[in-house]
PDB file of N, CA and C in Angstrom:
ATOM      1  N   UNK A   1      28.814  67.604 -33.197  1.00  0.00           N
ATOM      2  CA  UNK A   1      27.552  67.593 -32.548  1.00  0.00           C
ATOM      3  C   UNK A   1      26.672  66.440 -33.035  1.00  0.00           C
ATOM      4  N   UNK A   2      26.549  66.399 -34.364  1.00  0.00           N
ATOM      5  CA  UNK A   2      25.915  65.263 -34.810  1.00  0.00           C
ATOM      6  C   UNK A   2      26.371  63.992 -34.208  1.00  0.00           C
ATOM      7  N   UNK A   3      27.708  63.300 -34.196  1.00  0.00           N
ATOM      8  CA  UNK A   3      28.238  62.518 -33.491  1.00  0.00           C
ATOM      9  C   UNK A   3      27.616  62.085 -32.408  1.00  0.00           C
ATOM     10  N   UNK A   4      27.326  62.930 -31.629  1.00  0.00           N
ATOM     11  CA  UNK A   4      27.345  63.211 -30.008  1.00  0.00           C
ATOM     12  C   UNK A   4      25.541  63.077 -29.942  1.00  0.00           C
ATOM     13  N   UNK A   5      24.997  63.260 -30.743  1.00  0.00           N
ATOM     14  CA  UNK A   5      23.042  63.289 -31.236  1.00  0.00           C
ATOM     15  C   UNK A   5      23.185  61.839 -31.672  1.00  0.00           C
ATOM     16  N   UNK A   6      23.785  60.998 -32.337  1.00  0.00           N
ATOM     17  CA  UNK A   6      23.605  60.233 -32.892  1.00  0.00           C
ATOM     18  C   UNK A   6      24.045  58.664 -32.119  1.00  0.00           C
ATOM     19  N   UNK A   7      25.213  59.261 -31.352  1.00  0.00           N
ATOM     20  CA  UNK A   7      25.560  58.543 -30.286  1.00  0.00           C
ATOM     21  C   UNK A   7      24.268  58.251 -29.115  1.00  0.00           C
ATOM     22  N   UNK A   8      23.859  59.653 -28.969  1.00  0.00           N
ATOM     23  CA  UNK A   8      22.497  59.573 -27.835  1.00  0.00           C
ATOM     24  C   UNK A   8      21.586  59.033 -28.126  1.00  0.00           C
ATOM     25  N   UNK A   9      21.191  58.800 -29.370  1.00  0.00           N
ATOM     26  CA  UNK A   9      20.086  57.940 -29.748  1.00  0.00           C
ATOM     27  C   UNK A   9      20.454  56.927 -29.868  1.00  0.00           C
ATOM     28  N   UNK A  10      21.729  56.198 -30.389  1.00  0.00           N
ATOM     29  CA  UNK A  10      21.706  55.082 -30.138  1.00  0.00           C
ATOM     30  C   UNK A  10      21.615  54.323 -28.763  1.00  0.00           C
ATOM     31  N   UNK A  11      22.623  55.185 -27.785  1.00  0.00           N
ATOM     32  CA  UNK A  11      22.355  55.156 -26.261  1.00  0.00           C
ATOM     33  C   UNK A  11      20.602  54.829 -25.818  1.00  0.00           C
ATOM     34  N   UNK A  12      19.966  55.744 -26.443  1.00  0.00           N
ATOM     35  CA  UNK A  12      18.318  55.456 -26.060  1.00  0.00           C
ATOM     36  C   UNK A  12      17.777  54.343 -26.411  1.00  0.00           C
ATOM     37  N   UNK A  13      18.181  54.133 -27.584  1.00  0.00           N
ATOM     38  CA  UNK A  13      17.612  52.486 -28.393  1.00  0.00           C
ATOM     39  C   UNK A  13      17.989  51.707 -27.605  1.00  0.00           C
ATOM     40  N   UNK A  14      19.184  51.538 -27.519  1.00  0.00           N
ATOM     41  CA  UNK A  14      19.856  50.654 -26.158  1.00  0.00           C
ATOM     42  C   UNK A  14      19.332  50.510 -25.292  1.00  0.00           C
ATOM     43  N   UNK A  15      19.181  51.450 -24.101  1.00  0.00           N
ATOM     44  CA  UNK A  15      18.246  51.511 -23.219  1.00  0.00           C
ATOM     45  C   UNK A  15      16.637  51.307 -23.433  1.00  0.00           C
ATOM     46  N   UNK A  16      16.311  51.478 -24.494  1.00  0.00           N
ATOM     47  CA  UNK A  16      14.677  51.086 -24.735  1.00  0.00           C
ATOM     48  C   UNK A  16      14.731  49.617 -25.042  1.00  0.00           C
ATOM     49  N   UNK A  17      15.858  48.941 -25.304  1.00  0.00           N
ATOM     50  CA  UNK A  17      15.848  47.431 -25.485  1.00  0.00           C
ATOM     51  C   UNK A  17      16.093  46.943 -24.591  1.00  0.00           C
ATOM     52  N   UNK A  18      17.157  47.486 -23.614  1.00  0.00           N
ATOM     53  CA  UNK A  18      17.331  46.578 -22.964  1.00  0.00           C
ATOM     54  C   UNK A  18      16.005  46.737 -21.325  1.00  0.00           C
ATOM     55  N   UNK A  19      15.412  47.899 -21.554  1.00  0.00           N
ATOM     56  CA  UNK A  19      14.067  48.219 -20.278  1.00  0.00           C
ATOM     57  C   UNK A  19      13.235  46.893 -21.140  1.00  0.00           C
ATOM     58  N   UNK A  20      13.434  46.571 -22.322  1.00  0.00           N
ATOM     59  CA  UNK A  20      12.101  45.795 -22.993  1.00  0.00           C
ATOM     60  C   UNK A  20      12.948  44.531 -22.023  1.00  0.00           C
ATOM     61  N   UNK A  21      13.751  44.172 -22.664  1.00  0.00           N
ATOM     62  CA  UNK A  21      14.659  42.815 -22.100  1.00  0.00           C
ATOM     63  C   UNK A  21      14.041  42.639 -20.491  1.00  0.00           C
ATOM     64  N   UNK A  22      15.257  43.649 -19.838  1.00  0.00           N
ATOM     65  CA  UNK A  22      14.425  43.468 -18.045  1.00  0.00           C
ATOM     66  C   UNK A  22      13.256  43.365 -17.669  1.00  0.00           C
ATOM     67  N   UNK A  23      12.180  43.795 -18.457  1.00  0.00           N
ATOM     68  CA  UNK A  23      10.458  43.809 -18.136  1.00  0.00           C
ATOM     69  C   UNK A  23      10.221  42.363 -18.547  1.00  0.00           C
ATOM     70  N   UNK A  24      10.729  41.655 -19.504  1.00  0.00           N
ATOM     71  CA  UNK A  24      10.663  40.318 -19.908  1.00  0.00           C
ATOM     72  C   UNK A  24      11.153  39.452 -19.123  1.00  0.00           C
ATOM     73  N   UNK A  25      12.502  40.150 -18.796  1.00  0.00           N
ATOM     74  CA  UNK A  25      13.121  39.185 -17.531  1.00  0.00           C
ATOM     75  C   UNK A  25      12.213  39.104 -16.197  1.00  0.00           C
ATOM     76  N   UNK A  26      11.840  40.222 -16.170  1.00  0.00           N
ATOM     77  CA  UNK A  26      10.991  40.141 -14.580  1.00  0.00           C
ATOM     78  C   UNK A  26       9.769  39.293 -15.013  1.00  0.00           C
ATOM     79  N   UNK A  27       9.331  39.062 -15.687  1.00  0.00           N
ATOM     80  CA  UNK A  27       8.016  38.598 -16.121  1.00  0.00           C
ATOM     81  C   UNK A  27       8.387  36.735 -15.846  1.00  0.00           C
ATOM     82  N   UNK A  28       9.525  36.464 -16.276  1.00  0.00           N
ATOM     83  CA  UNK A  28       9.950  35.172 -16.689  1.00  0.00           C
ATOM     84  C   UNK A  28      10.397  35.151 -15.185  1.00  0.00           C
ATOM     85  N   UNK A  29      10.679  35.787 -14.114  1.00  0.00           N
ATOM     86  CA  UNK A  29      11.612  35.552 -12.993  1.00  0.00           C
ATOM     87  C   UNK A  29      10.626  35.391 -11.970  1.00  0.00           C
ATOM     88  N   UNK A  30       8.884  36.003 -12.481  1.00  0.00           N
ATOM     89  CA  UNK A  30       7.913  35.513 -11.836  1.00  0.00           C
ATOM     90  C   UNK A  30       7.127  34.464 -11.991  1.00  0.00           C
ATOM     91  N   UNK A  31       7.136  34.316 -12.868  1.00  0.00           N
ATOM     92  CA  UNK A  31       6.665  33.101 -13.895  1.00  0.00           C
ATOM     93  C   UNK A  31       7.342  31.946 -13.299  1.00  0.00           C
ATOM     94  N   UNK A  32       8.689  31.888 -12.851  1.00  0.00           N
ATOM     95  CA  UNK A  32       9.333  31.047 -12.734  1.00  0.00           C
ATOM     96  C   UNK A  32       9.232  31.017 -10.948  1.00  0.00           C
ATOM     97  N   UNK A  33       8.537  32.157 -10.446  1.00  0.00           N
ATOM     98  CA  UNK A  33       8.730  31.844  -8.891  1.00  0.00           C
ATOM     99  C   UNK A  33       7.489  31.557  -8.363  1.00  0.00           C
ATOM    100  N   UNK A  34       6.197  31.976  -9.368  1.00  0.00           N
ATOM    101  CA  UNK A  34       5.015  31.139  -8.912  1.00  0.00           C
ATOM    102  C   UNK A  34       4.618  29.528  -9.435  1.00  0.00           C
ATOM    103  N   UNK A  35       5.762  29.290  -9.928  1.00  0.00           N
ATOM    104  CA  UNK A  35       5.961  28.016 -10.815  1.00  0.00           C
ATOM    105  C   UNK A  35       6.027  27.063  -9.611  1.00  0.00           C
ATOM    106  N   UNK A  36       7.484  27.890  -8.808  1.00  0.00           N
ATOM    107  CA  UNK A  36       7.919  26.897  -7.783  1.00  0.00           C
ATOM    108  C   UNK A  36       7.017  26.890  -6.901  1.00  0.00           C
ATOM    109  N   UNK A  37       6.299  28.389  -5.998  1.00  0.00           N
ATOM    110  CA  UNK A  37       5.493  28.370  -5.250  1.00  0.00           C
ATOM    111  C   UNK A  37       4.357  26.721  -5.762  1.00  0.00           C
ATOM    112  N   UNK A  38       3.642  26.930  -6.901  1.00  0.00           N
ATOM    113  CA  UNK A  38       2.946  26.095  -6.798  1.00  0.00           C
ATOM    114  C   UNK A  38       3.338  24.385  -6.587  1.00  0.00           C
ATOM    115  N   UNK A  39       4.711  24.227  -7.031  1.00  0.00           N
ATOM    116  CA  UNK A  39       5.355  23.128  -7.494  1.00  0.00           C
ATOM    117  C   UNK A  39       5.854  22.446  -5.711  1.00  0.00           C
ATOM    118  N   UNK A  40       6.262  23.877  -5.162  1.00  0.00           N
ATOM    119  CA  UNK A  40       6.592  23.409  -3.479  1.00  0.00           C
ATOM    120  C   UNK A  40       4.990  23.270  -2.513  1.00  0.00           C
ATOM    121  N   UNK A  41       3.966  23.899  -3.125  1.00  0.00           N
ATOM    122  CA  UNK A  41       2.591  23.483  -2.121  1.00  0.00           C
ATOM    123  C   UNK A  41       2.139  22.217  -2.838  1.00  0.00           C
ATOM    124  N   UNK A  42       2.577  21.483  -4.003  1.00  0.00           N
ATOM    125  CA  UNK A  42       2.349  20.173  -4.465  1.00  0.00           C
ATOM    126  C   UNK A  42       3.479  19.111  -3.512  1.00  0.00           C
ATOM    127  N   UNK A  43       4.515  19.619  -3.148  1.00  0.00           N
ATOM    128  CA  UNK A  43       5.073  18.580  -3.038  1.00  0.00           C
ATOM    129  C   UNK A  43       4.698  18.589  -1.424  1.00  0.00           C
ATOM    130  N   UNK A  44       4.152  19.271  -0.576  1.00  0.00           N
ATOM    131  CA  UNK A  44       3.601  19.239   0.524  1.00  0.00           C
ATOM    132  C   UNK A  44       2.572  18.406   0.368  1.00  0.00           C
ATOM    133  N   UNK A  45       1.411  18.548   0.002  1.00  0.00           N
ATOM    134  CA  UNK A  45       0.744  17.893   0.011  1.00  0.00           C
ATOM    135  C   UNK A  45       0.736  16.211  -0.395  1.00  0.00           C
ATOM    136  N   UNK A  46       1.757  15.966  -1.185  1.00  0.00           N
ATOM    137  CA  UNK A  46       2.290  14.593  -1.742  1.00  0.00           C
ATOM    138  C   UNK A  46       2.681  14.523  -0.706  1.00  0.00           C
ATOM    139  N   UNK A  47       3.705  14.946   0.110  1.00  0.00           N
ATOM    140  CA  UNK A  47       4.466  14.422   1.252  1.00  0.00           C
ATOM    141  C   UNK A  47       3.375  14.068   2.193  1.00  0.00           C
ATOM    142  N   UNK A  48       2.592  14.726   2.852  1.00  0.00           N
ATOM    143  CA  UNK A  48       1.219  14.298   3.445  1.00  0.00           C
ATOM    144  C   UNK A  48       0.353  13.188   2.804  1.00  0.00           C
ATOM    145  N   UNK A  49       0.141  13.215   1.561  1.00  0.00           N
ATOM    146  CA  UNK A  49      -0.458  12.016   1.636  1.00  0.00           C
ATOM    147  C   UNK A  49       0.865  10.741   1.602  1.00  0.00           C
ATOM    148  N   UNK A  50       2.003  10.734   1.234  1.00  0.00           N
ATOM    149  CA  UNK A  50       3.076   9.862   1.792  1.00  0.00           C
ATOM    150  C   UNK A  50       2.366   9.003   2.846  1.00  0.00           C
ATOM    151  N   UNK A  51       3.035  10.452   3.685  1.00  0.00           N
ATOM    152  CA  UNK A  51       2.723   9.929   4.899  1.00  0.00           C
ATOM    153  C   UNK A  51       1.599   9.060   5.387  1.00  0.00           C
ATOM    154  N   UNK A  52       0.260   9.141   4.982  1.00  0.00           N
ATOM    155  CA  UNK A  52      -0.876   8.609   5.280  1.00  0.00           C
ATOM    156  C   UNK A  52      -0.800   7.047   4.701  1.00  0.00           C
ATOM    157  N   UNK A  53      -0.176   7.052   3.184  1.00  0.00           N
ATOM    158  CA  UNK A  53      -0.443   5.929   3.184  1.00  0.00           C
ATOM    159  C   UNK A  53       0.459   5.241   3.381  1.00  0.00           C
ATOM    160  N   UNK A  54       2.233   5.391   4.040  1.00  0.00           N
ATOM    161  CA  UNK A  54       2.387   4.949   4.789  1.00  0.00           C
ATOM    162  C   UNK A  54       2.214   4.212   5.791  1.00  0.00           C
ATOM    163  N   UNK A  55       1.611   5.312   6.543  1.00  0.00           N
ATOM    164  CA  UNK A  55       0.454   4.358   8.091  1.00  0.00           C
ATOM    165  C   UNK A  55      -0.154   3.690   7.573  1.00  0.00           C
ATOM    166  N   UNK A  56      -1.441   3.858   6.127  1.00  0.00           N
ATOM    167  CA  UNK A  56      -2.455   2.555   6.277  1.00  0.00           C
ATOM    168  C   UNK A  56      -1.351   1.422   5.858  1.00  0.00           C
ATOM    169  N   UNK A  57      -0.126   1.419   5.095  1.00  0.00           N
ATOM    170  CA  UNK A  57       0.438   0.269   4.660  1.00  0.00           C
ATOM    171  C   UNK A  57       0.956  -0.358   6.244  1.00  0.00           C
ATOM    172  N   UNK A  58       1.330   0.450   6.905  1.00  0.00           N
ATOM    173  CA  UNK A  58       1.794  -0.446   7.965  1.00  0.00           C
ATOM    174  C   UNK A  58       0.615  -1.168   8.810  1.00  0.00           C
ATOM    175  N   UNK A  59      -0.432  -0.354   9.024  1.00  0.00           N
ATOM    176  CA  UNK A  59      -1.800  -0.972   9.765  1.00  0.00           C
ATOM    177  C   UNK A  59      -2.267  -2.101   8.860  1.00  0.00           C
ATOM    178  N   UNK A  60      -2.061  -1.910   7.529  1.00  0.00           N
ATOM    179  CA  UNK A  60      -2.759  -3.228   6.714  1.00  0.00           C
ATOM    180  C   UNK A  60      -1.264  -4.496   6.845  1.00  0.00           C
ATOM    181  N   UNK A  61      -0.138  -4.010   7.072  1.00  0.00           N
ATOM    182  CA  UNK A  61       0.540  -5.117   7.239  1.00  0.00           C
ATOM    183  C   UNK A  61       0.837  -5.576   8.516  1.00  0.00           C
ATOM    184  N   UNK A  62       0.432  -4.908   9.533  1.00  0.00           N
ATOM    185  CA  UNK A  62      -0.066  -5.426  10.657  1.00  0.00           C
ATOM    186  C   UNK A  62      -1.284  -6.455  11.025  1.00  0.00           C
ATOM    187  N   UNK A  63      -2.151  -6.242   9.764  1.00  0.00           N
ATOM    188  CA  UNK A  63      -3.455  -7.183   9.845  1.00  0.00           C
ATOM    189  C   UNK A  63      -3.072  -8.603   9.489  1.00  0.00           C
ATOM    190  N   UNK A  64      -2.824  -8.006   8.113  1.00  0.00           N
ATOM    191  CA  UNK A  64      -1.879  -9.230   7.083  1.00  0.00           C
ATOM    192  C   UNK A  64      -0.927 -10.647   8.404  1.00  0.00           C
ATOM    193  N   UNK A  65      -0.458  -9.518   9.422  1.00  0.00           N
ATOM    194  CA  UNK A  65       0.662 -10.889  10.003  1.00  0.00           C
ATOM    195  C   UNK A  65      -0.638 -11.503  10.987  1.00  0.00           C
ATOM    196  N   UNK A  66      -1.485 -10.459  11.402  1.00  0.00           N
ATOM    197  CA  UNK A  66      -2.739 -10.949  12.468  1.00  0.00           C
ATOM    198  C   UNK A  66      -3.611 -12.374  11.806  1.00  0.00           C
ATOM    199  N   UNK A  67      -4.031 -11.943  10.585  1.00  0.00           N
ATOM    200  CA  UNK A  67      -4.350 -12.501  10.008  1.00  0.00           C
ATOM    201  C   UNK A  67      -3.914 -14.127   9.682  1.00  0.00           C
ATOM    202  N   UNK A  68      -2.573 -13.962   9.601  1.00  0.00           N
ATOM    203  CA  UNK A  68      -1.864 -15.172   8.890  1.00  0.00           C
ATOM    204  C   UNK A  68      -1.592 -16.337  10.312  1.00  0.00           C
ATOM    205  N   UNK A  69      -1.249 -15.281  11.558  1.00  0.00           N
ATOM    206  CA  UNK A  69      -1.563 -15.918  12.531  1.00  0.00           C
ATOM    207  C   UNK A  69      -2.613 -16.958  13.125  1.00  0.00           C
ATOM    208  N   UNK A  70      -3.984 -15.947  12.720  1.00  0.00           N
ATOM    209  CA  UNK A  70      -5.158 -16.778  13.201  1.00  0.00           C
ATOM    210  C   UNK A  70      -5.250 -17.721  12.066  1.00  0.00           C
ATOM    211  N   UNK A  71      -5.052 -17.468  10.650  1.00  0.00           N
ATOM    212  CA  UNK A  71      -4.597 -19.057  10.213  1.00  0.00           C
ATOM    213  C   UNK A  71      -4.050 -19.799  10.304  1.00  0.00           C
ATOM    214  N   UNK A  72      -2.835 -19.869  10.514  1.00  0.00           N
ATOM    215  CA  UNK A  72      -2.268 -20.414  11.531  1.00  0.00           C
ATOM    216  C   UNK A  72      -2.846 -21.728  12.337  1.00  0.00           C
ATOM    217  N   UNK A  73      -3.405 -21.088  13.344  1.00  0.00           N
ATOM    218  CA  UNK A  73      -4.160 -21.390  14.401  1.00  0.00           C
ATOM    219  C   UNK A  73      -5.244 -22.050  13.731  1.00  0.00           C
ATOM    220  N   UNK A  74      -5.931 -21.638  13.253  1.00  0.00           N
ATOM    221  CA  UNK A  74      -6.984 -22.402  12.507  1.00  0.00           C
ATOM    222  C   UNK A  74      -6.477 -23.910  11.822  1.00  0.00           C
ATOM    223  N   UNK A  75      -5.466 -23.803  10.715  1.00  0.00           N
ATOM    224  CA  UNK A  75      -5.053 -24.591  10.345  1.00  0.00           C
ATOM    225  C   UNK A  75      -4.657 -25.969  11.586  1.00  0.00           C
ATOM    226  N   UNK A  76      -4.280 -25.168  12.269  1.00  0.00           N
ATOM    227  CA  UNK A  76      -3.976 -26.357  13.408  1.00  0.00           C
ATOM    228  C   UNK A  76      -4.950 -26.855  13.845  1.00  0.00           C
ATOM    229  N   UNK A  77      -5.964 -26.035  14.541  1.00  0.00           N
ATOM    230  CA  UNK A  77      -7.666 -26.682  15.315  1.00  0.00           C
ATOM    231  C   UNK A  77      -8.105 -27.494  13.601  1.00  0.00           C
ATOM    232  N   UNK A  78      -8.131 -27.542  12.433  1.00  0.00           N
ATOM    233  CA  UNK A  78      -8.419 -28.087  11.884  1.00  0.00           C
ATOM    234  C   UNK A  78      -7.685 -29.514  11.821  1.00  0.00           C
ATOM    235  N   UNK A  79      -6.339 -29.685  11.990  1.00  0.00           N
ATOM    236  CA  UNK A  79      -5.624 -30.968  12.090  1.00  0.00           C
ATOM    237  C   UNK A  79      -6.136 -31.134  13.340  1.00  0.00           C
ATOM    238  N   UNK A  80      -6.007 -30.744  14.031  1.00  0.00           N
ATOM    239  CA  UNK A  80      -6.178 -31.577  15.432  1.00  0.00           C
ATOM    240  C   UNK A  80      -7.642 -32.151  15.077  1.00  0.00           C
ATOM    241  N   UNK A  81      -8.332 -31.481  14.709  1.00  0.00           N
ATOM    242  CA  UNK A  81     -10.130 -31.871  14.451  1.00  0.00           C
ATOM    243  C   UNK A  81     -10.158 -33.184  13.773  1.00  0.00           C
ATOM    244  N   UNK A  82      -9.320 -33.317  12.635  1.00  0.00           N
ATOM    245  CA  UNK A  82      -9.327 -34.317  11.736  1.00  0.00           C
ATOM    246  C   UNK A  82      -8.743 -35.602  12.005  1.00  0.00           C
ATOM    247  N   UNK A  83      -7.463 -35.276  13.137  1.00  0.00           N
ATOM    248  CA  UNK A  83      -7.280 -36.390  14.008  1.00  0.00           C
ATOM    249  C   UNK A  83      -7.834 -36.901  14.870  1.00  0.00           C
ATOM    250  N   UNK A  84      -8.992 -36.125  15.350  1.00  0.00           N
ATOM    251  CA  UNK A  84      -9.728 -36.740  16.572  1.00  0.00           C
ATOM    252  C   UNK A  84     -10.896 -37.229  15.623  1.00  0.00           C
ATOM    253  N   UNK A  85     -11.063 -36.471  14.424  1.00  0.00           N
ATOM    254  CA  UNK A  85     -12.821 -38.201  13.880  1.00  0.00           C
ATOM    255  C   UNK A  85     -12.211 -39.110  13.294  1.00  0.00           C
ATOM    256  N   UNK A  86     -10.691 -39.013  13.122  1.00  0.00           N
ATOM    257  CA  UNK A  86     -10.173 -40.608  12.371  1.00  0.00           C
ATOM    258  C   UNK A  86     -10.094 -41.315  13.887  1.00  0.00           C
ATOM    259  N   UNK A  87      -9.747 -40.754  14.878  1.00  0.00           N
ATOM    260  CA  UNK A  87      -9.905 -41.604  16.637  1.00  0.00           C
ATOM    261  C   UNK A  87     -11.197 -42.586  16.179  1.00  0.00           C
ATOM    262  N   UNK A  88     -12.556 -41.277  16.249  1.00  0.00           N
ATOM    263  CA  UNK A  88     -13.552 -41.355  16.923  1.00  0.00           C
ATOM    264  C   UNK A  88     -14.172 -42.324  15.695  1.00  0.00           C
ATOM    265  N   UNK A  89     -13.539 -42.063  14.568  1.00  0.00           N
ATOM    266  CA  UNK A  89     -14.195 -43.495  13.323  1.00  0.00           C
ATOM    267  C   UNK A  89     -13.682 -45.098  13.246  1.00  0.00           C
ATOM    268  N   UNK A  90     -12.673 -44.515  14.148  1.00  0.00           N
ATOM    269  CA  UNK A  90     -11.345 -46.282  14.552  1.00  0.00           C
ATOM    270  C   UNK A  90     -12.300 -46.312  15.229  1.00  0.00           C
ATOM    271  N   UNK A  91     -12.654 -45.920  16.303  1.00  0.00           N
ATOM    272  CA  UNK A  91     -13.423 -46.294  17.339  1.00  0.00           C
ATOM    273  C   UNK A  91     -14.633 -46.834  17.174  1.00  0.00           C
ATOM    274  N   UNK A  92     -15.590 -46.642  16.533  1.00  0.00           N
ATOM    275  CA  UNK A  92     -16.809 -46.834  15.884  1.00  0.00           C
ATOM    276  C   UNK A  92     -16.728 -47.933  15.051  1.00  0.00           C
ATOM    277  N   UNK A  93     -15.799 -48.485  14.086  1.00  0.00           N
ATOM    278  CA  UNK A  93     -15.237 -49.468  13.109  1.00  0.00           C
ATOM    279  C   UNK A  93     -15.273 -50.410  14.122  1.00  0.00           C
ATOM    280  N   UNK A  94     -14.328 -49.916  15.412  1.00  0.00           N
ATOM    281  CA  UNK A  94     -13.915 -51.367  16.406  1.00  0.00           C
ATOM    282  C   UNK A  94     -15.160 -51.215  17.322  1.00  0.00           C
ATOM    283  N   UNK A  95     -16.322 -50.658  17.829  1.00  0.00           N
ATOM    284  CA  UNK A  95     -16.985 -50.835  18.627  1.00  0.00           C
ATOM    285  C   UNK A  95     -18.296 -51.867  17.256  1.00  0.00           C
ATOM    286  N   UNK A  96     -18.247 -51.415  16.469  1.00  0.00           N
ATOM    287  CA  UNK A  96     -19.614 -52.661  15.117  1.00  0.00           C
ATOM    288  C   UNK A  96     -18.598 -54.069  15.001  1.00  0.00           C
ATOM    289  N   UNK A  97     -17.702 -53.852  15.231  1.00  0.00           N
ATOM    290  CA  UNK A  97     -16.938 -54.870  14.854  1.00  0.00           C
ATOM    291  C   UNK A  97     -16.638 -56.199  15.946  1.00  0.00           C
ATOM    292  N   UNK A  98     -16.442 -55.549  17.313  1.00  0.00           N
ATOM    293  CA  UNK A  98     -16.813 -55.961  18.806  1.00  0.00           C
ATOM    294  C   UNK A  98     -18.445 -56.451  18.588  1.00  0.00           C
ATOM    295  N   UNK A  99     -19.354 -55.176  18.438  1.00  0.00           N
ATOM    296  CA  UNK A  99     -20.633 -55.763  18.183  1.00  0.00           C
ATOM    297  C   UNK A  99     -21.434 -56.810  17.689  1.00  0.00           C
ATOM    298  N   UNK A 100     -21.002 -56.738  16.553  1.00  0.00           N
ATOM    299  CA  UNK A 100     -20.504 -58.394  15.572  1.00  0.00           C
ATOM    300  C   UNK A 100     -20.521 -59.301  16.206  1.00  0.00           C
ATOM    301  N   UNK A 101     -19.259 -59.425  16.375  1.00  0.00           N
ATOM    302  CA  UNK A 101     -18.624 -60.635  17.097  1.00  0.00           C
ATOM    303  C   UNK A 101     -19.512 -61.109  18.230  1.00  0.00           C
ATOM    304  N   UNK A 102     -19.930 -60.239  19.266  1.00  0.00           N
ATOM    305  CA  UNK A 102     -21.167 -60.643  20.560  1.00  0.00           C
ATOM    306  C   UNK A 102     -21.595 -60.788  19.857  1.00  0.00           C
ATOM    307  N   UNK A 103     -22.615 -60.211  18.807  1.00  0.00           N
ATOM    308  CA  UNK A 103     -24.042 -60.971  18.337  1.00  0.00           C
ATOM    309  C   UNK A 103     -23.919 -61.938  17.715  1.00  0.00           C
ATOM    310  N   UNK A 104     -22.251 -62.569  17.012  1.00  0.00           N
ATOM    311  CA  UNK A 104     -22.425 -64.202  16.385  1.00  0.00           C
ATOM    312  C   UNK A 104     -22.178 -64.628  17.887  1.00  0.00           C
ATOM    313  N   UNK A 105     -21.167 -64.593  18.414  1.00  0.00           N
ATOM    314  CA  UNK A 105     -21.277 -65.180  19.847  1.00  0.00           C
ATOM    315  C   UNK A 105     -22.251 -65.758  20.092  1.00  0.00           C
ATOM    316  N   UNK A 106     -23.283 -64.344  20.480  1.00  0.00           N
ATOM    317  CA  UNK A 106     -24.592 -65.195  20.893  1.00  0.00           C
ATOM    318  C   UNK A 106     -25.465 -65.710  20.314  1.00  0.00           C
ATOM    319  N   UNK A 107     -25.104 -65.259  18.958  1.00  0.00           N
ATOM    320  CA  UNK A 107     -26.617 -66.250  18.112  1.00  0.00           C
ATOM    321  C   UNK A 107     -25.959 -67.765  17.964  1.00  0.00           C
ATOM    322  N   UNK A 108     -24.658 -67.486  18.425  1.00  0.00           N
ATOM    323  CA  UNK A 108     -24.094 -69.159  17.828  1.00  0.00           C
ATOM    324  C   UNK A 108     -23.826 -69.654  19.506  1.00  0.00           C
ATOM    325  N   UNK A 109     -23.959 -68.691  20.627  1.00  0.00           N
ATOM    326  CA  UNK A 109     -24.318 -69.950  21.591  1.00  0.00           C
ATOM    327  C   UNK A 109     -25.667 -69.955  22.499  1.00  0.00           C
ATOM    328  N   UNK A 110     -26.586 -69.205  21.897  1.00  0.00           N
ATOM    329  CA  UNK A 110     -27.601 -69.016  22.019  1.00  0.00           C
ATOM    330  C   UNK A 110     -28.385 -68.418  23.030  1.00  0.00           C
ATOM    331  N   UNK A 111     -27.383 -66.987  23.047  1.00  0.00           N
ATOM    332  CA  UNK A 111     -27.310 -66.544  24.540  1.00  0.00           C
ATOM    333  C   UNK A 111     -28.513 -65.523  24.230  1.00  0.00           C
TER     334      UNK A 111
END
């Protein structure tokens, strides 16, 4: 009988350790599932902002080529600009220079 008493209590200890164990386990198995809950509404929201700045990177590298374009363009109306006052300064050089020349002309034939 003692055997059989002594056996049962150990049986109980057992069972009182291992109810301690499973209450720990459940504790850790929630612990670990509001972990993820929070860890999966973070990675939503990262993925959303991804996404956003995604788009502004593509809208700002859409500007970027707009941009480089109208320089571009600029750069050019600026050569072309710079070739037309070296014209318009040849021109001016040879129109004082023409000028010149008539006014010795005429001061030297006394026109």
């Amino acid at each position: 009988m003692k055997v059989i008493e002594s056996r049962a209590q150990k049986d109980e200890e057992k069972m009182e350790i291992q109810e301690i164990q499973l209450k720990e386990a459940k504790h850790i198995a929630e612990d670990a599932n509001r972990k993820y809950e929070e860890v999966a509404h973070k990675l939503v929201i990262i993925e959303s902002d991804l996404e956003r700045v995604e788009e502004r990177a593509e809208l700002s590298e859409s500007q970027v080529r707009q941009l480089e374009e109208q320089l571009r363009i600029m750069d050019q109306t600026l050569k072309a600009l710079m070739a037309a006052e070296d014209k318009v300064c040849k021109a001016r050089c040879s129109c004082k220079t023409s000028s010149l020349l008539i006014g010795t002309f005429a001061t030297h034939y006394n026109l």
